[in-house]
PDB file of N, CA and C in Angstrom:
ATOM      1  N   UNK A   1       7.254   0.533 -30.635  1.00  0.00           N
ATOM      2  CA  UNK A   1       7.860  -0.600 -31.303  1.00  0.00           C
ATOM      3  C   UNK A   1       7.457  -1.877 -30.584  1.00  0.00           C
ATOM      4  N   UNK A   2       6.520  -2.679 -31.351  1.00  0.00           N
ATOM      5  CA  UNK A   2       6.607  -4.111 -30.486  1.00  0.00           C
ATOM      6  C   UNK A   2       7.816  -4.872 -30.814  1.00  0.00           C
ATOM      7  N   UNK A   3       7.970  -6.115 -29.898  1.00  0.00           N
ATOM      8  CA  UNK A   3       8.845  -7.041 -29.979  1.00  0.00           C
ATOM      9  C   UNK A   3       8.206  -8.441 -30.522  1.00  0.00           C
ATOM     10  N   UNK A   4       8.984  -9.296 -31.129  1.00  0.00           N
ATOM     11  CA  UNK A   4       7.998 -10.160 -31.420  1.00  0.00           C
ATOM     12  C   UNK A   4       9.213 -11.543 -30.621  1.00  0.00           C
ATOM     13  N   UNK A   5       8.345 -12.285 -30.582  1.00  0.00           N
ATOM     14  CA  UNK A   5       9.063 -13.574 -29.738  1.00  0.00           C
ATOM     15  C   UNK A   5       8.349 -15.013 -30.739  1.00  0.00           C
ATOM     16  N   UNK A   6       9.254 -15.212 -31.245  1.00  0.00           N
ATOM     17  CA  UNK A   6       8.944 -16.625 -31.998  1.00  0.00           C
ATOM     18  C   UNK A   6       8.596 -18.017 -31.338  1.00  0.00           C
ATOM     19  N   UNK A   7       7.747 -18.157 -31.785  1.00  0.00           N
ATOM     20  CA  UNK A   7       7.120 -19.671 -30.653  1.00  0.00           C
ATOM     21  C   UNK A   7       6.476 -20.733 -31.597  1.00  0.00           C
ATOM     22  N   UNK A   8       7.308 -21.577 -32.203  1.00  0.00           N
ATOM     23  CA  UNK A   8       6.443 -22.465 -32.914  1.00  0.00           C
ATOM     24  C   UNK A   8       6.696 -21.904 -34.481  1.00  0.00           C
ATOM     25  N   UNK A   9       5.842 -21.693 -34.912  1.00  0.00           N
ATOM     26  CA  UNK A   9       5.555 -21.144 -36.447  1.00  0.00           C
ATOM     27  C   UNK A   9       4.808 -19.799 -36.147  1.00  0.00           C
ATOM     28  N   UNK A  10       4.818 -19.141 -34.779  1.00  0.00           N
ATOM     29  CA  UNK A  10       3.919 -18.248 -35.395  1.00  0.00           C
ATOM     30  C   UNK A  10       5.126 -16.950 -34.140  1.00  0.00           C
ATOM     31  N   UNK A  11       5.109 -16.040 -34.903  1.00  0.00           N
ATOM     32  CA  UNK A  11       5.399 -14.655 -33.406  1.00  0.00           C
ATOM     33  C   UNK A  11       4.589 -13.963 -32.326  1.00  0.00           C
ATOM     34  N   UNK A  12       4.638 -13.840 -31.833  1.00  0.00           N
ATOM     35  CA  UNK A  12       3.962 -13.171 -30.433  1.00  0.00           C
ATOM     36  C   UNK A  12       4.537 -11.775 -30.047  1.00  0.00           C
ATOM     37  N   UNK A  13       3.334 -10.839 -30.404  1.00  0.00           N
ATOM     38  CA  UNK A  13       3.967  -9.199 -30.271  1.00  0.00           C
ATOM     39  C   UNK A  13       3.522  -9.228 -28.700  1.00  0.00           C
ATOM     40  N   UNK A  14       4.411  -8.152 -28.414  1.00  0.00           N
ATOM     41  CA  UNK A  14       4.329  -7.248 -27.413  1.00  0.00           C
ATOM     42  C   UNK A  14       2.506  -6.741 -27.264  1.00  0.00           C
ATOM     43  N   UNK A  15       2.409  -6.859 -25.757  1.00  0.00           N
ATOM     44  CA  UNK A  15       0.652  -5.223 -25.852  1.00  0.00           C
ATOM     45  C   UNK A  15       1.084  -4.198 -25.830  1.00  0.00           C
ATOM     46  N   UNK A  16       0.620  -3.312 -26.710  1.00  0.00           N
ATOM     47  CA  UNK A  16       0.873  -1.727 -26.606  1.00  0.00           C
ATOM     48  C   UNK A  16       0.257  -1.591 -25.669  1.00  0.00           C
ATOM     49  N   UNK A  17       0.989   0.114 -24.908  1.00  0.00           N
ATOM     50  CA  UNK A  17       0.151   0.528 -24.036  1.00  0.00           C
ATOM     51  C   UNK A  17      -1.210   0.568 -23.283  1.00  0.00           C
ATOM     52  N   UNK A  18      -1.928   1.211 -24.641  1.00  0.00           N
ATOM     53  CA  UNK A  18      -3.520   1.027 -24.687  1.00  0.00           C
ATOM     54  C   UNK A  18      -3.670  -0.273 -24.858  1.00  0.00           C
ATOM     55  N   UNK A  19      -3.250  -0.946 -25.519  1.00  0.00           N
ATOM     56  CA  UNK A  19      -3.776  -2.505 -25.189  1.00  0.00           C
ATOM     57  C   UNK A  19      -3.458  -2.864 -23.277  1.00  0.00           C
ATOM     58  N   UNK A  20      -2.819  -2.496 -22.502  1.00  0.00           N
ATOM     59  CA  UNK A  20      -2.289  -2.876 -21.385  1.00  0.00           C
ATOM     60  C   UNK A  20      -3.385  -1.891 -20.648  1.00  0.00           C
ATOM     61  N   UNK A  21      -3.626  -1.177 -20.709  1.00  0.00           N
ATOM     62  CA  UNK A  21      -4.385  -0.082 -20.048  1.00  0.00           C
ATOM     63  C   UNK A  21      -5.684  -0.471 -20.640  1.00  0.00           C
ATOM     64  N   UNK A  22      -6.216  -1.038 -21.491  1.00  0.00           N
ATOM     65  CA  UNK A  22      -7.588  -1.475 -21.692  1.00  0.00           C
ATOM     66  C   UNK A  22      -7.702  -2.968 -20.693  1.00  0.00           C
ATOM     67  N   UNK A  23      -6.574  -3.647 -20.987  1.00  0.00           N
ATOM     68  CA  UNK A  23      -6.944  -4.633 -20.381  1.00  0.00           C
ATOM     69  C   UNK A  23      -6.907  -4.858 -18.611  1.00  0.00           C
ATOM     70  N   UNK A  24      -6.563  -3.384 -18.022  1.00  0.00           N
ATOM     71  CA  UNK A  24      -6.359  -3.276 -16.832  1.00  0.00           C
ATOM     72  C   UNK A  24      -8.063  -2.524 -16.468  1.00  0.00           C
ATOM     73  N   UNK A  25      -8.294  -1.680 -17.498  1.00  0.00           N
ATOM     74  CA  UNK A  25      -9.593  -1.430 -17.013  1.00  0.00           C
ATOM     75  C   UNK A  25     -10.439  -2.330 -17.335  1.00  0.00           C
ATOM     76  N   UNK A  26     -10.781  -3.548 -18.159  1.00  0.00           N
ATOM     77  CA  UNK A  26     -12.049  -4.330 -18.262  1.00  0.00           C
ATOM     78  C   UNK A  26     -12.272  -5.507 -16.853  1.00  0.00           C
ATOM     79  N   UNK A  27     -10.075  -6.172 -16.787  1.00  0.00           N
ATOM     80  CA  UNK A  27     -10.098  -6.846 -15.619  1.00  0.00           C
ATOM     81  C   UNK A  27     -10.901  -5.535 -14.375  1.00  0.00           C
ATOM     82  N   UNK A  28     -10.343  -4.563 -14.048  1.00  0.00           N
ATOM     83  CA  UNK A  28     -10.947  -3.875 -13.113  1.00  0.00           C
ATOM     84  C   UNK A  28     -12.303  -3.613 -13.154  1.00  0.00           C
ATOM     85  N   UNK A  29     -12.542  -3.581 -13.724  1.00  0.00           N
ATOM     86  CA  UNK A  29     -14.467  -3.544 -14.109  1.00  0.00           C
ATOM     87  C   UNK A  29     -15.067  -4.986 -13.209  1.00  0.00           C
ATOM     88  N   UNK A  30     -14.631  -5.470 -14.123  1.00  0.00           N
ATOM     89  CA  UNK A  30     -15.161  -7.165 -13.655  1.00  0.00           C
ATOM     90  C   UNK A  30     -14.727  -7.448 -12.736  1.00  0.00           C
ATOM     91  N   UNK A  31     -13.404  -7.167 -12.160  1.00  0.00           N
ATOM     92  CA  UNK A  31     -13.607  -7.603 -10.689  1.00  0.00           C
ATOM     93  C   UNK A  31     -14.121  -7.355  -9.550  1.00  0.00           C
ATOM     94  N   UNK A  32     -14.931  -5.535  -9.744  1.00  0.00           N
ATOM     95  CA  UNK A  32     -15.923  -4.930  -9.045  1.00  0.00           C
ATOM     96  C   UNK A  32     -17.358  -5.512  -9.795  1.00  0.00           C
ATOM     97  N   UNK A  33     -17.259  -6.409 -10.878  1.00  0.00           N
ATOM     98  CA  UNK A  33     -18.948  -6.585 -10.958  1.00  0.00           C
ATOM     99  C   UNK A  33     -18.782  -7.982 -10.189  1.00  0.00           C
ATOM    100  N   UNK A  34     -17.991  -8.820  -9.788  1.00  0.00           N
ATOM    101  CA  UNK A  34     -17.672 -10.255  -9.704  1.00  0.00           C
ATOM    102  C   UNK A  34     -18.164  -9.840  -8.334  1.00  0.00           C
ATOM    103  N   UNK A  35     -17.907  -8.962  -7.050  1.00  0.00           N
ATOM    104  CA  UNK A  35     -17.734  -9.257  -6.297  1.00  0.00           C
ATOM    105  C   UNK A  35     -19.236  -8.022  -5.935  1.00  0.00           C
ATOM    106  N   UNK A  36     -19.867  -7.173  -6.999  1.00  0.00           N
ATOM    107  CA  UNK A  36     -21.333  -7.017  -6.714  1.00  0.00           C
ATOM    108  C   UNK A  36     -22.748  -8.363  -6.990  1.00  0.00           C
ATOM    109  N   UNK A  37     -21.855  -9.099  -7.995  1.00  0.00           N
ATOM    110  CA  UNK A  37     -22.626 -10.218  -7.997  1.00  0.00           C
ATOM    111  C   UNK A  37     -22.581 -11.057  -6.826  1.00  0.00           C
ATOM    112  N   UNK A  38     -21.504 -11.399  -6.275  1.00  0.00           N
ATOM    113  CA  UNK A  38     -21.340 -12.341  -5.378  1.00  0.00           C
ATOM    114  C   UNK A  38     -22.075 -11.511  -3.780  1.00  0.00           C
ATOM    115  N   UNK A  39     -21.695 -10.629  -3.821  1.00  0.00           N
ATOM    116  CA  UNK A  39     -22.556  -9.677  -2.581  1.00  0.00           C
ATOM    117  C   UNK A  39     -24.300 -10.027  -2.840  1.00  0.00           C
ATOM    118  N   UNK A  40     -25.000  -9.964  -4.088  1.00  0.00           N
ATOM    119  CA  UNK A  40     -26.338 -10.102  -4.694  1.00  0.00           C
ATOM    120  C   UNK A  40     -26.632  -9.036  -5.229  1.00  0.00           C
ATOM    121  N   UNK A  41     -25.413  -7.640  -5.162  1.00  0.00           N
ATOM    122  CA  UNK A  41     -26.472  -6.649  -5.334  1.00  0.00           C
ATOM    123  C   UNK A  41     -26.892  -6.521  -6.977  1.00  0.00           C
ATOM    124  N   UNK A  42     -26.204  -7.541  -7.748  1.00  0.00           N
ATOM    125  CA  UNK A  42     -26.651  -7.863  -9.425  1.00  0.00           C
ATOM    126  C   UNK A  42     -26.819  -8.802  -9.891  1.00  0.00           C
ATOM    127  N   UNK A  43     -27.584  -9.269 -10.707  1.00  0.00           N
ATOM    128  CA  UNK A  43     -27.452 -11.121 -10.538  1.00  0.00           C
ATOM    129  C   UNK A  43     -26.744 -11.552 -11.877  1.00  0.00           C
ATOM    130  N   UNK A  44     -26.928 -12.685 -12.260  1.00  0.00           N
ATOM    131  CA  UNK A  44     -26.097 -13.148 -13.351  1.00  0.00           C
ATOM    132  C   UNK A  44     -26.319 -12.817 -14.417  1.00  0.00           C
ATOM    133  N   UNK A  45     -27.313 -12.316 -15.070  1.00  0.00           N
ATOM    134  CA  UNK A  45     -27.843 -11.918 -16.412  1.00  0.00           C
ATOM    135  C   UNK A  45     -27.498 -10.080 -16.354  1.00  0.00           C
ATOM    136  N   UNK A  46     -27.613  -9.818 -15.202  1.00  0.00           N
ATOM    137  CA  UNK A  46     -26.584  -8.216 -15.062  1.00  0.00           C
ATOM    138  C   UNK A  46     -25.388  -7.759 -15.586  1.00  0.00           C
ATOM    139  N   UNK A  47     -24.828  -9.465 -14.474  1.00  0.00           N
ATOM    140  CA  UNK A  47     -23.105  -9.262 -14.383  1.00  0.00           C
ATOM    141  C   UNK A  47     -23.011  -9.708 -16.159  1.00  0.00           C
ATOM    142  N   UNK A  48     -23.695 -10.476 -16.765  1.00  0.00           N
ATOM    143  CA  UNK A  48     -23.302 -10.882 -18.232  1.00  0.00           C
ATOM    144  C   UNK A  48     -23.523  -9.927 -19.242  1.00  0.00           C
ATOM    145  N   UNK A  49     -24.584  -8.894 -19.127  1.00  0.00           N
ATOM    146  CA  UNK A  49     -24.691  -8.160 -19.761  1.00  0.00           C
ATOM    147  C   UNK A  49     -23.349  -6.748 -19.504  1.00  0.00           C
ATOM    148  N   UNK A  50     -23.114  -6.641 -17.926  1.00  0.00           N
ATOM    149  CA  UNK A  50     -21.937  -5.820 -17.494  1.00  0.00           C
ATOM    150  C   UNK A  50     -20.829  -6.443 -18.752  1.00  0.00           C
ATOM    151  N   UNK A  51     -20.590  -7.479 -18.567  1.00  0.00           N
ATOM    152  CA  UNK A  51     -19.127  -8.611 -19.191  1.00  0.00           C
ATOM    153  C   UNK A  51     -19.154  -7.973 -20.903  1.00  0.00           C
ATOM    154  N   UNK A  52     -20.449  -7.996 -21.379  1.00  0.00           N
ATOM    155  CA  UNK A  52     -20.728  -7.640 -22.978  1.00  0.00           C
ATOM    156  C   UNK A  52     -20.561  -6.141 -23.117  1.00  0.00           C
ATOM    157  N   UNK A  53     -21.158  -5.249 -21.953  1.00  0.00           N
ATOM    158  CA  UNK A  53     -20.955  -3.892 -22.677  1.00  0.00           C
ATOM    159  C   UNK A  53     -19.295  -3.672 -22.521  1.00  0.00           C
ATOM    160  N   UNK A  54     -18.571  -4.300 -21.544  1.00  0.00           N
ATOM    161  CA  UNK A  54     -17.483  -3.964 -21.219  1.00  0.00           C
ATOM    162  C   UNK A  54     -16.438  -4.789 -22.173  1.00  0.00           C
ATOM    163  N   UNK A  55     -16.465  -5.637 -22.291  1.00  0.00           N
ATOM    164  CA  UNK A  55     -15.250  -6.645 -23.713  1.00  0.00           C
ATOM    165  C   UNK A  55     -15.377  -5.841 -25.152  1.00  0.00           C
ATOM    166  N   UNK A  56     -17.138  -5.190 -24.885  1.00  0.00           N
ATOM    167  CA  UNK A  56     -17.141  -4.532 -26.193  1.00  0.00           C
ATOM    168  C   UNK A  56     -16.226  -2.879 -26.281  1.00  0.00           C
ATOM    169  N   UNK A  57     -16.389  -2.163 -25.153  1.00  0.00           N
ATOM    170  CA  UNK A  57     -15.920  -1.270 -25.051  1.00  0.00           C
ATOM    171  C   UNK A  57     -14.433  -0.977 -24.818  1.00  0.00           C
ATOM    172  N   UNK A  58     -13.624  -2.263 -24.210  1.00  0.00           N
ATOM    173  CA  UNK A  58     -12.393  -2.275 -23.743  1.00  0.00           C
ATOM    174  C   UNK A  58     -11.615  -2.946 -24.840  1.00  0.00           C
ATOM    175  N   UNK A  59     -12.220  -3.967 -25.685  1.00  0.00           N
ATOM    176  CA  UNK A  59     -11.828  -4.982 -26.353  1.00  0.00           C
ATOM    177  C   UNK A  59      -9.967  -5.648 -26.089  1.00  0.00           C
ATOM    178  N   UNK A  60     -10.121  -6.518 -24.324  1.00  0.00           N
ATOM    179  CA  UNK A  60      -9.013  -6.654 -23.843  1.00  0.00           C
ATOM    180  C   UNK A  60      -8.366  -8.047 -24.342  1.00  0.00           C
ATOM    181  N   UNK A  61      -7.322  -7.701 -24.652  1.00  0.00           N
ATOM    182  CA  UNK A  61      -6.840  -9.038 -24.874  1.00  0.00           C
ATOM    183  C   UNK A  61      -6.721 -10.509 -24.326  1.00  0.00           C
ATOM    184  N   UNK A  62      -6.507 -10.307 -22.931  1.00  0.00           N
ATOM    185  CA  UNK A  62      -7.123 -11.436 -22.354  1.00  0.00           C
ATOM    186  C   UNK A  62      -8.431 -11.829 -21.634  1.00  0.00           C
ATOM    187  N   UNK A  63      -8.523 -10.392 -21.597  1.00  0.00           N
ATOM    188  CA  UNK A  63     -10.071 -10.513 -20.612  1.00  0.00           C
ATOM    189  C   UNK A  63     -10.990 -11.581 -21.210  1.00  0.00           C
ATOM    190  N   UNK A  64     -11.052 -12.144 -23.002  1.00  0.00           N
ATOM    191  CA  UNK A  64     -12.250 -12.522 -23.461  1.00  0.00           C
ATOM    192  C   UNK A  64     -11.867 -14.220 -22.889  1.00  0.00           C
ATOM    193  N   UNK A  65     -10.433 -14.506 -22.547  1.00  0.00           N
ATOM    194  CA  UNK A  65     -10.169 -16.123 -21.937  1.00  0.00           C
ATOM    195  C   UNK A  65     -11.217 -16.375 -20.893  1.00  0.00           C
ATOM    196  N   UNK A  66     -11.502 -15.302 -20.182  1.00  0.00           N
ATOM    197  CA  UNK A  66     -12.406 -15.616 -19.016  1.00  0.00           C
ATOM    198  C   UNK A  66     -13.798 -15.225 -19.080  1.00  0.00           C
ATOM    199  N   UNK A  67     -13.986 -14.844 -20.342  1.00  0.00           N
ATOM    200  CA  UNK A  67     -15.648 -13.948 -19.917  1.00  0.00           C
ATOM    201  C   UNK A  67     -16.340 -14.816 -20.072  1.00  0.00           C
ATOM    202  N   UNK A  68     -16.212 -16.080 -20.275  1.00  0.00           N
ATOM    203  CA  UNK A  68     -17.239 -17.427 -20.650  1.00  0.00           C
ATOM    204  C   UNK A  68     -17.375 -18.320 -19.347  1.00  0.00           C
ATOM    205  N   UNK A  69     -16.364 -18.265 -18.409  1.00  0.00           N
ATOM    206  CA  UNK A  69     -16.688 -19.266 -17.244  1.00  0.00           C
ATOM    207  C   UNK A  69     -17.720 -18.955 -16.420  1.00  0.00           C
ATOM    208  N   UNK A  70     -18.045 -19.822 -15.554  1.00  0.00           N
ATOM    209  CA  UNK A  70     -19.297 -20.244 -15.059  1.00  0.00           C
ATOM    210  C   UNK A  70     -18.948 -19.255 -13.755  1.00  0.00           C
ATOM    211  N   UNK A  71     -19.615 -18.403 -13.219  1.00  0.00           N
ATOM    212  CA  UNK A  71     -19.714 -17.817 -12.112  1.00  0.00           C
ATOM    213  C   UNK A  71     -19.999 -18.621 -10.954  1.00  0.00           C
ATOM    214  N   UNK A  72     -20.299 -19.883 -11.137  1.00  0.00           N
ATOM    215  CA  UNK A  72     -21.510 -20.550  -9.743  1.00  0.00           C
ATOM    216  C   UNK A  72     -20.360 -21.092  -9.180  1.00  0.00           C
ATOM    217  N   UNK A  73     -19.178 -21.441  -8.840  1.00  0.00           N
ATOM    218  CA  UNK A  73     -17.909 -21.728  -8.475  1.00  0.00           C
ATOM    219  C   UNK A  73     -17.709 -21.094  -7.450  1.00  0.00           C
ATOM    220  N   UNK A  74     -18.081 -19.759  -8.096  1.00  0.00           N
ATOM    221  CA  UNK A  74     -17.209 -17.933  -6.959  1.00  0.00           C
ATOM    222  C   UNK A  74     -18.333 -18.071  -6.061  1.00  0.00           C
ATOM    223  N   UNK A  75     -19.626 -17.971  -6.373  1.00  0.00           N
ATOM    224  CA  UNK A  75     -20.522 -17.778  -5.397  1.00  0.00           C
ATOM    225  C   UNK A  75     -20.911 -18.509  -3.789  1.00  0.00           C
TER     226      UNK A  75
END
C-alpha cells in the first residue's frame, strides 16, 4: 500500500520496496565507480557509460537527479 502526501496540486507516493532496493543498488554501484574513477582505474567516458548501463538496469528514482553532474569537482 503506498501513502500519498499532498503537496501543492499534486500527491507524492511512497517507494515500494523494489523501488528502495533498486535505488540502493544503482547509488551503490556508482559510488564504487565514483571512487574507481577518481583512483584512475576508469576514466570518464567508462564511468558514463557504467552511469547508462546502470540507470538503465536499476531505473532508480533518484539516482537520475545526479547522473548528469560534472565529475571534475570530485576529482
Amino acid at each position: 500500500m503506498n501513502a500519498t502526501l499532498p503537496t501543492g496540486s499534486r500527491a507524492v507516493t511512497a517507494m515500494s520496496k523494489e523501488e528502495l532496493r533498486n535505488e540502493k543498488l544503482y547509488q551503490t554501484t556508482m559510488h564504487l565507480a565514483r571512487k574507481m574513477l577518481i583512483e584512475g582505474i576508469i576514466s570518464e567516458v567508462e564511468y558514463r557509460q557504467i552511469d547508462t548501463i546502470f540507470l538503465e538496469k536499476y531505473k532508480p528514482v533518484f539516482g537520475t537527479l545526479f547522473s548528469d553532474i560534472s565529475l571534475t569537482s570530485e576529482a
